[in-house]
C-alpha atoms as a PDB file:
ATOM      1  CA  UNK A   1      27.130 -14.915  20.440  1.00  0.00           C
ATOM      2  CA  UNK A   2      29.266 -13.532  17.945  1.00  0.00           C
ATOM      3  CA  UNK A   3      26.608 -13.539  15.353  1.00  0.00           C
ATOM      4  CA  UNK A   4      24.141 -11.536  17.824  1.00  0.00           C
ATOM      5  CA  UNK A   5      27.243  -8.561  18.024  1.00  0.00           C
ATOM      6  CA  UNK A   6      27.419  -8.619  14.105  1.00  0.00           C
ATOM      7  CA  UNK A   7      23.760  -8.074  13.838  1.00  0.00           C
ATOM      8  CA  UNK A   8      23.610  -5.223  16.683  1.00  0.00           C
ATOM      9  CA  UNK A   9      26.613  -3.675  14.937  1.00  0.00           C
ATOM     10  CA  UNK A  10      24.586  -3.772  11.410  1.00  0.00           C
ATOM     11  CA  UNK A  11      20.672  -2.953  12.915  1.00  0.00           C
ATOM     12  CA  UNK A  12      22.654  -0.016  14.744  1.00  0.00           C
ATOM     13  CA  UNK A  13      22.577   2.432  11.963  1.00  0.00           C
ATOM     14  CA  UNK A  14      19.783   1.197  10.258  1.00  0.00           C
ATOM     15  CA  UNK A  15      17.673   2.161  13.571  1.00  0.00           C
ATOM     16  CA  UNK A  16      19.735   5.941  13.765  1.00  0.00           C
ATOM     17  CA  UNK A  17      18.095   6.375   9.934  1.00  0.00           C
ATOM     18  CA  UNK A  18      14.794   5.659  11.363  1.00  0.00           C
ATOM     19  CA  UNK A  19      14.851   8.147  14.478  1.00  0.00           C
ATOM     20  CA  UNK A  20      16.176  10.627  12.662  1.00  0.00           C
ATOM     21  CA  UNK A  21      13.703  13.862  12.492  1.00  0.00           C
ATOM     22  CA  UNK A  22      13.903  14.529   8.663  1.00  0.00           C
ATOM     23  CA  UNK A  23      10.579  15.619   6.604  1.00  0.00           C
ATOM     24  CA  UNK A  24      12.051  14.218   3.657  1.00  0.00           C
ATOM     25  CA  UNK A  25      11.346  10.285   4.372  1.00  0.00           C
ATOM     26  CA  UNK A  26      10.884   6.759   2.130  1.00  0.00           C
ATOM     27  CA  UNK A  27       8.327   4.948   3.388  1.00  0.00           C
ATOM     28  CA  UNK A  28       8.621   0.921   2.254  1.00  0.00           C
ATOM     29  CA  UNK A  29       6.648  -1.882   3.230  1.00  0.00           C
ATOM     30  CA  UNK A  30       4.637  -5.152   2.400  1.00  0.00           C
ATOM     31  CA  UNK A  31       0.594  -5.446   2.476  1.00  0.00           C
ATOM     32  CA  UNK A  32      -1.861  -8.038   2.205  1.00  0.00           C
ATOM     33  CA  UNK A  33      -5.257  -7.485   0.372  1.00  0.00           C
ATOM     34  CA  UNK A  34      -8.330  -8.686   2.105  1.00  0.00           C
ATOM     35  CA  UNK A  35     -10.052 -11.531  -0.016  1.00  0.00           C
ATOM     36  CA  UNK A  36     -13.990  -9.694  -0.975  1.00  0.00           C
ATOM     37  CA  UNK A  37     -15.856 -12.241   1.028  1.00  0.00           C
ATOM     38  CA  UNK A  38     -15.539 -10.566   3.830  1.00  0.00           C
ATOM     39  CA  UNK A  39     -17.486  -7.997   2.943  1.00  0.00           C
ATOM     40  CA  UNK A  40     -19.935 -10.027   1.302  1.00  0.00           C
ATOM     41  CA  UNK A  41     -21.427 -12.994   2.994  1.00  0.00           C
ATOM     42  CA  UNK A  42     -22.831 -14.474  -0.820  1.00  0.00           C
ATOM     43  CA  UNK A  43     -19.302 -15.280  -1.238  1.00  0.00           C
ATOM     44  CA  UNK A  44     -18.149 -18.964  -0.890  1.00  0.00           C
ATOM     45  CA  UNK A  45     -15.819 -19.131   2.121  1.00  0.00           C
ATOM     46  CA  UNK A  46     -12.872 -20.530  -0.408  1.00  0.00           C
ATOM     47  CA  UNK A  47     -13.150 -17.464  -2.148  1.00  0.00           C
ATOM     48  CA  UNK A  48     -10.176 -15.605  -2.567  1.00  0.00           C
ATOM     49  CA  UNK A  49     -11.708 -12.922  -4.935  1.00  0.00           C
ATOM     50  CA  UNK A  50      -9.649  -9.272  -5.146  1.00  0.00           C
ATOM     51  CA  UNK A  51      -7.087 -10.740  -1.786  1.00  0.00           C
ATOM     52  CA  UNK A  52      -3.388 -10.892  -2.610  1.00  0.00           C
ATOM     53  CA  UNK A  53      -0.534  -9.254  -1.385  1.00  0.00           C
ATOM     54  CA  UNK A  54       1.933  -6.105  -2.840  1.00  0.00           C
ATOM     55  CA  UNK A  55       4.498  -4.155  -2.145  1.00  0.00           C
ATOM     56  CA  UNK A  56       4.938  -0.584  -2.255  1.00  0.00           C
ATOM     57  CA  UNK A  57       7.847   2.409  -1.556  1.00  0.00           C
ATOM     58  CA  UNK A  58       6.153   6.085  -1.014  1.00  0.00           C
ATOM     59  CA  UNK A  59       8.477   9.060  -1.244  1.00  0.00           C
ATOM     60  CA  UNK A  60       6.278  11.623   1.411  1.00  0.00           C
ATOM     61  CA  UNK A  61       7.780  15.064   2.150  1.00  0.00           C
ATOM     62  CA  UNK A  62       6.030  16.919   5.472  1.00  0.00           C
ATOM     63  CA  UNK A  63       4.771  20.185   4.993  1.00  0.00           C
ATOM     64  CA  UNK A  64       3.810  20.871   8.657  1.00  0.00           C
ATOM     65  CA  UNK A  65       3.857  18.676  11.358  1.00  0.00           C
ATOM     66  CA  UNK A  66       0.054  17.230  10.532  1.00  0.00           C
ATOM     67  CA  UNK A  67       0.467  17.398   6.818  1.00  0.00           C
ATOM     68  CA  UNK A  68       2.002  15.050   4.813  1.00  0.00           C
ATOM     69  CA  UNK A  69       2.267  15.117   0.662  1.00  0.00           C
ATOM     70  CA  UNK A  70       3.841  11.670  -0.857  1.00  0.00           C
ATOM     71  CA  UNK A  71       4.742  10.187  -4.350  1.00  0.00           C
ATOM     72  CA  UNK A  72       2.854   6.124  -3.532  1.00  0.00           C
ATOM     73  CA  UNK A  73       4.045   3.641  -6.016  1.00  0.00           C
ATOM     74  CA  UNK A  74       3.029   0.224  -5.497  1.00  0.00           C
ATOM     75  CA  UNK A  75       2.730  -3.549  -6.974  1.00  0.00           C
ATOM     76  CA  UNK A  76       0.078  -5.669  -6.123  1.00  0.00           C
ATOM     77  CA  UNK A  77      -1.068  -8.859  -6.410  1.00  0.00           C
ATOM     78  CA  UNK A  78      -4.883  -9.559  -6.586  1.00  0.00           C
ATOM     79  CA  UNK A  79      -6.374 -12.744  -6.617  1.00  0.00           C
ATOM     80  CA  UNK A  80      -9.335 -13.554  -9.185  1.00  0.00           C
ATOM     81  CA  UNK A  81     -12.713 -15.487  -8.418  1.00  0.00           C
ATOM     82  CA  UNK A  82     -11.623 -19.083  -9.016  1.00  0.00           C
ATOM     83  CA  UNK A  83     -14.119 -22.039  -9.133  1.00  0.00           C
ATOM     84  CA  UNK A  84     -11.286 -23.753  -9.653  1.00  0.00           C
ATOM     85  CA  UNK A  85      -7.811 -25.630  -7.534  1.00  0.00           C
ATOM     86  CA  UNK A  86      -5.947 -23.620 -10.278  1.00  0.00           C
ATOM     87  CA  UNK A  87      -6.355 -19.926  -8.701  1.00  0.00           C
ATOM     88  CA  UNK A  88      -5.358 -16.950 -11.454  1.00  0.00           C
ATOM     89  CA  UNK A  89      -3.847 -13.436 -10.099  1.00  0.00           C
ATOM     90  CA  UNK A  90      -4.206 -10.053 -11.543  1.00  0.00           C
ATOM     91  CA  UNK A  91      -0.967  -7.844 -11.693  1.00  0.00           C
ATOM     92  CA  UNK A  92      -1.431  -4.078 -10.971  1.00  0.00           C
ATOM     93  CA  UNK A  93       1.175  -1.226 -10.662  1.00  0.00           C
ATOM     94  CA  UNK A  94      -0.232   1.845  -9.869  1.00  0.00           C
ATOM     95  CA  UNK A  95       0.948   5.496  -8.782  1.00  0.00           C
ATOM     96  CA  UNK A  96      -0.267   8.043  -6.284  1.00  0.00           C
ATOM     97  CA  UNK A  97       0.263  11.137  -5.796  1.00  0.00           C
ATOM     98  CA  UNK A  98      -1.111  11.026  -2.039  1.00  0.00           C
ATOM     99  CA  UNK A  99      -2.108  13.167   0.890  1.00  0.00           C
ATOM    100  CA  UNK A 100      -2.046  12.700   4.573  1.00  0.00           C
ATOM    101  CA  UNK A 101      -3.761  14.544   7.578  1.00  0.00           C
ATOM    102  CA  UNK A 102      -2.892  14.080  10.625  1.00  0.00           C
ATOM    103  CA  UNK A 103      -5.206  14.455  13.117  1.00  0.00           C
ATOM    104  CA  UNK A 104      -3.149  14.683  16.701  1.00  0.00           C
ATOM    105  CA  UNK A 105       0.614  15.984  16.651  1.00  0.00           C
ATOM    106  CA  UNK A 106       1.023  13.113  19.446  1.00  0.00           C
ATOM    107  CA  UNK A 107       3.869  10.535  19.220  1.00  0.00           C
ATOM    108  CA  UNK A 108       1.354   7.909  18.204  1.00  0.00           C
ATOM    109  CA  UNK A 109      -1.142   9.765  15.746  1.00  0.00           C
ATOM    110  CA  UNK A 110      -4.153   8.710  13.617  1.00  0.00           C
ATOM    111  CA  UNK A 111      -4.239   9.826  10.139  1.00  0.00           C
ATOM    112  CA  UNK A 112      -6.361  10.089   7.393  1.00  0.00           C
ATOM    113  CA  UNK A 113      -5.561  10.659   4.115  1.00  0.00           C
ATOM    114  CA  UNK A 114      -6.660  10.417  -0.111  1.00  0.00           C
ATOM    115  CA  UNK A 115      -4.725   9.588  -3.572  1.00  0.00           C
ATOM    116  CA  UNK A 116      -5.484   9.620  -6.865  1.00  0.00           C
ATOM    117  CA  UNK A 117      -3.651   7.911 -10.306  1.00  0.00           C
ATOM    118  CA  UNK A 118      -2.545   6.231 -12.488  1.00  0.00           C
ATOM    119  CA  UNK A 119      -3.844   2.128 -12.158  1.00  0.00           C
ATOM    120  CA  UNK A 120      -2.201  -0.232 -14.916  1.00  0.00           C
ATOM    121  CA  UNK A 121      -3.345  -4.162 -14.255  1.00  0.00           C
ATOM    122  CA  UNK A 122      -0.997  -6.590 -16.881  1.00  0.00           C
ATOM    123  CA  UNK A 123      -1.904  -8.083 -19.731  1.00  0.00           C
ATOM    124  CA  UNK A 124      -5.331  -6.284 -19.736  1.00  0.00           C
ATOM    125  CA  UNK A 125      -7.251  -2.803 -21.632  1.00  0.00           C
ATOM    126  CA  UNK A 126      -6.974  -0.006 -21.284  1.00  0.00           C
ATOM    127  CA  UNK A 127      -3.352   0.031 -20.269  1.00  0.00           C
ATOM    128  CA  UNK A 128      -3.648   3.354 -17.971  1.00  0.00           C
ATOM    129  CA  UNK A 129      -6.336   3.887 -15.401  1.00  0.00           C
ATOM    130  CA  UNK A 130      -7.129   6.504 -13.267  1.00  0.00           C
ATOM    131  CA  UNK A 131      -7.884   5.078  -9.419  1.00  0.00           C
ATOM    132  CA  UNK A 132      -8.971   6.578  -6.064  1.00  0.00           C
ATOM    133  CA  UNK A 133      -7.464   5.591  -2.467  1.00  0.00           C
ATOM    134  CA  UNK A 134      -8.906   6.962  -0.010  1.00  0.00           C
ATOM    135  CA  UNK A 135      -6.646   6.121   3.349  1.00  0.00           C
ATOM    136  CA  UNK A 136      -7.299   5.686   6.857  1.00  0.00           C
ATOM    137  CA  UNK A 137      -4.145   4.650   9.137  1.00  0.00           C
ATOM    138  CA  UNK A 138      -2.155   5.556  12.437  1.00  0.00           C
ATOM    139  CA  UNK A 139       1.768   6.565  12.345  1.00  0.00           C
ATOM    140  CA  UNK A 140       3.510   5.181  15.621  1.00  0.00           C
ATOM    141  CA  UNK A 141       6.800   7.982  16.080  1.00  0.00           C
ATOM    142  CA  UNK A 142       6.999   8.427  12.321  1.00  0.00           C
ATOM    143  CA  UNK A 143       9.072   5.708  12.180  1.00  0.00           C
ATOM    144  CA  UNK A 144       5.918   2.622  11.706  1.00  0.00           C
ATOM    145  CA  UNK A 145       2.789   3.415   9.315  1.00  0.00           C
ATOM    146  CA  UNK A 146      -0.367   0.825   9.535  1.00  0.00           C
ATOM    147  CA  UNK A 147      -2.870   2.089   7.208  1.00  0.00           C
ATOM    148  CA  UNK A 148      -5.865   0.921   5.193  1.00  0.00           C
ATOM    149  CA  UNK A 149      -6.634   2.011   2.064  1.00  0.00           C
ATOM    150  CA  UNK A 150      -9.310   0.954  -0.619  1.00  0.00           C
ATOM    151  CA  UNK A 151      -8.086   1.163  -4.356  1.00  0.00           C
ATOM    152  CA  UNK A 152     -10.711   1.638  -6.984  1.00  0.00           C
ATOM    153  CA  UNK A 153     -10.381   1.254 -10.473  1.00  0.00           C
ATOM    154  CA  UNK A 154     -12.197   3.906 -12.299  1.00  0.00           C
ATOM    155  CA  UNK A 155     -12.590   2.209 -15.562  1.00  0.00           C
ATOM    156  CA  UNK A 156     -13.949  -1.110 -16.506  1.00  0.00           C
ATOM    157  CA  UNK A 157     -10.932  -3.667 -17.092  1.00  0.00           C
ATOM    158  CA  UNK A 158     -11.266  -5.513 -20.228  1.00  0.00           C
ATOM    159  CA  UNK A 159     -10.222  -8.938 -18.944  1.00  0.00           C
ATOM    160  CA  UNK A 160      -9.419 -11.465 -21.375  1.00  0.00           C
ATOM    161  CA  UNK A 161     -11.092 -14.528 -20.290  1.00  0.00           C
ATOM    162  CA  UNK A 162      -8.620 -16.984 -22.010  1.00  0.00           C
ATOM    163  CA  UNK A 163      -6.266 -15.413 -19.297  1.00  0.00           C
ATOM    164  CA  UNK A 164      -7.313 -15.270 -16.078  1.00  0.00           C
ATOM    165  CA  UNK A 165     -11.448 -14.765 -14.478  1.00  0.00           C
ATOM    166  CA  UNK A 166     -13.120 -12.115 -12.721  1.00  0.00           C
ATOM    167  CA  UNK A 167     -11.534  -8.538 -10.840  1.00  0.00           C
ATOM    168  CA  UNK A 168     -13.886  -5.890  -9.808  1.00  0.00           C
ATOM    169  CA  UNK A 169     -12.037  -3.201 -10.218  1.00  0.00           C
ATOM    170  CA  UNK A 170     -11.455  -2.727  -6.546  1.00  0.00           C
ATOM    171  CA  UNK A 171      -8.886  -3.853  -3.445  1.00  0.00           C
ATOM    172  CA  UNK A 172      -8.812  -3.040  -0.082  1.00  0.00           C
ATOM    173  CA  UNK A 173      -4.946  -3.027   1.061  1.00  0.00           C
ATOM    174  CA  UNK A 174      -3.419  -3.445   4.436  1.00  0.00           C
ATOM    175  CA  UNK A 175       0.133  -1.655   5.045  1.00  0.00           C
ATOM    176  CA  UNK A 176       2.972  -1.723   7.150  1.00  0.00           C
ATOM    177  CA  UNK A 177       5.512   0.396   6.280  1.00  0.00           C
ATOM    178  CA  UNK A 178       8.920   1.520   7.530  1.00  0.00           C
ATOM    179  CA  UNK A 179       9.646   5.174   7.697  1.00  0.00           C
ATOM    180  CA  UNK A 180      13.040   6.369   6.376  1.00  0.00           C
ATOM    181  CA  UNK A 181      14.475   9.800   6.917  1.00  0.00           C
ATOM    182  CA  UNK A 182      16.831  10.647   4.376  1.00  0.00           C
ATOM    183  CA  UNK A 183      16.667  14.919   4.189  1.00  0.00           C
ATOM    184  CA  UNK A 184      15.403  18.363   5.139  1.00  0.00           C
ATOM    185  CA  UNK A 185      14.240  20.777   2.862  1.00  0.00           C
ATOM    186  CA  UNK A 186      15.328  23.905   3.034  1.00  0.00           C
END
């Protein structure tokens, strides 16, 4: 019992940073990339090709109450297209300078939203690529963000095929991300 009052006594002001009405906020949270072959039925079922996981912390500053401008920077793992029980991973660190519209100013509010930058996937040329996300998501109070976004690679990626397989230049991420208000603008 005393362990549950410790953990109330800690969550407490945790919670207070997330209610708090500030349109300066960090958004942080996890995703999980959705493997290609579900968008394309040729692919085995085993298939893990462009799935993964990342993580990602977005700086977002709102403008009006449906307009939101943010800073997304993000890691992600991406899985390649293994024929193999040894499965290879692509590393990619990218940043966004994003935009979000809001389409209701309702407690729970649909959103859609666009980014473009800079894409850099380890240990492969070019080093910098530019990338496109366009967004699609719902905010729940401004406190919880689920959103879906599809990251494309402009360039081609020169993969080194002593390293690691096949990446199409493409992922579609799912989010979940916690919002933090941490100032107002002035």
């Amino acid at each position: 019992m005393k362990k549950v009052f410790i953990l109330a006594f800690l969550f407490i002001p945790f919670t207070s940073l997330l209610a708090q009405k500030k349109n300066i906020r960090i958004n942080v949270g996890i995703q999980g990339n959705l493997p290609e072959r579900l968008f394309n039925s040729n692919i085995p079922r085993y298939n893990g090709k462009n799935g993964g996981f990342g993580v990602h912390v977005m700086p977002q500053w709102t403008y009006s109450p449906q307009l939101k401008l943010g800073l997304n920077m993000e890691y992600s793992m991406v899985t390649e297209d293994f024929k193999t029980d040894a499965i290879g991973d692509f590393s990619i660190i990218s940043v966004s300078p994003t935009i979000a519209y809001h389409l209701t100013k309702s407690k729970v509010s649909p959103f859609i939203g666009a980014g473009a930058g800079l894409y850099h996937v380890l240990n492969h040329t070019p080093k910098l690529n530019v990338g496109l996300r366009p967004i699609i998501g719902i905010s729940f109070y401004d406190v919880f963000n689920l959103t879906a976004e599809y990251n494309k690679i402009l360039a081609d990626i020169n993969v080194n095929p002593n390293i690691r397989g096949d990446f199409d230049n493409y992922y579609i991420g799912i989010k979940g991300s916690l919002s933090i208000g941490i100032a107002n603008s002035k």
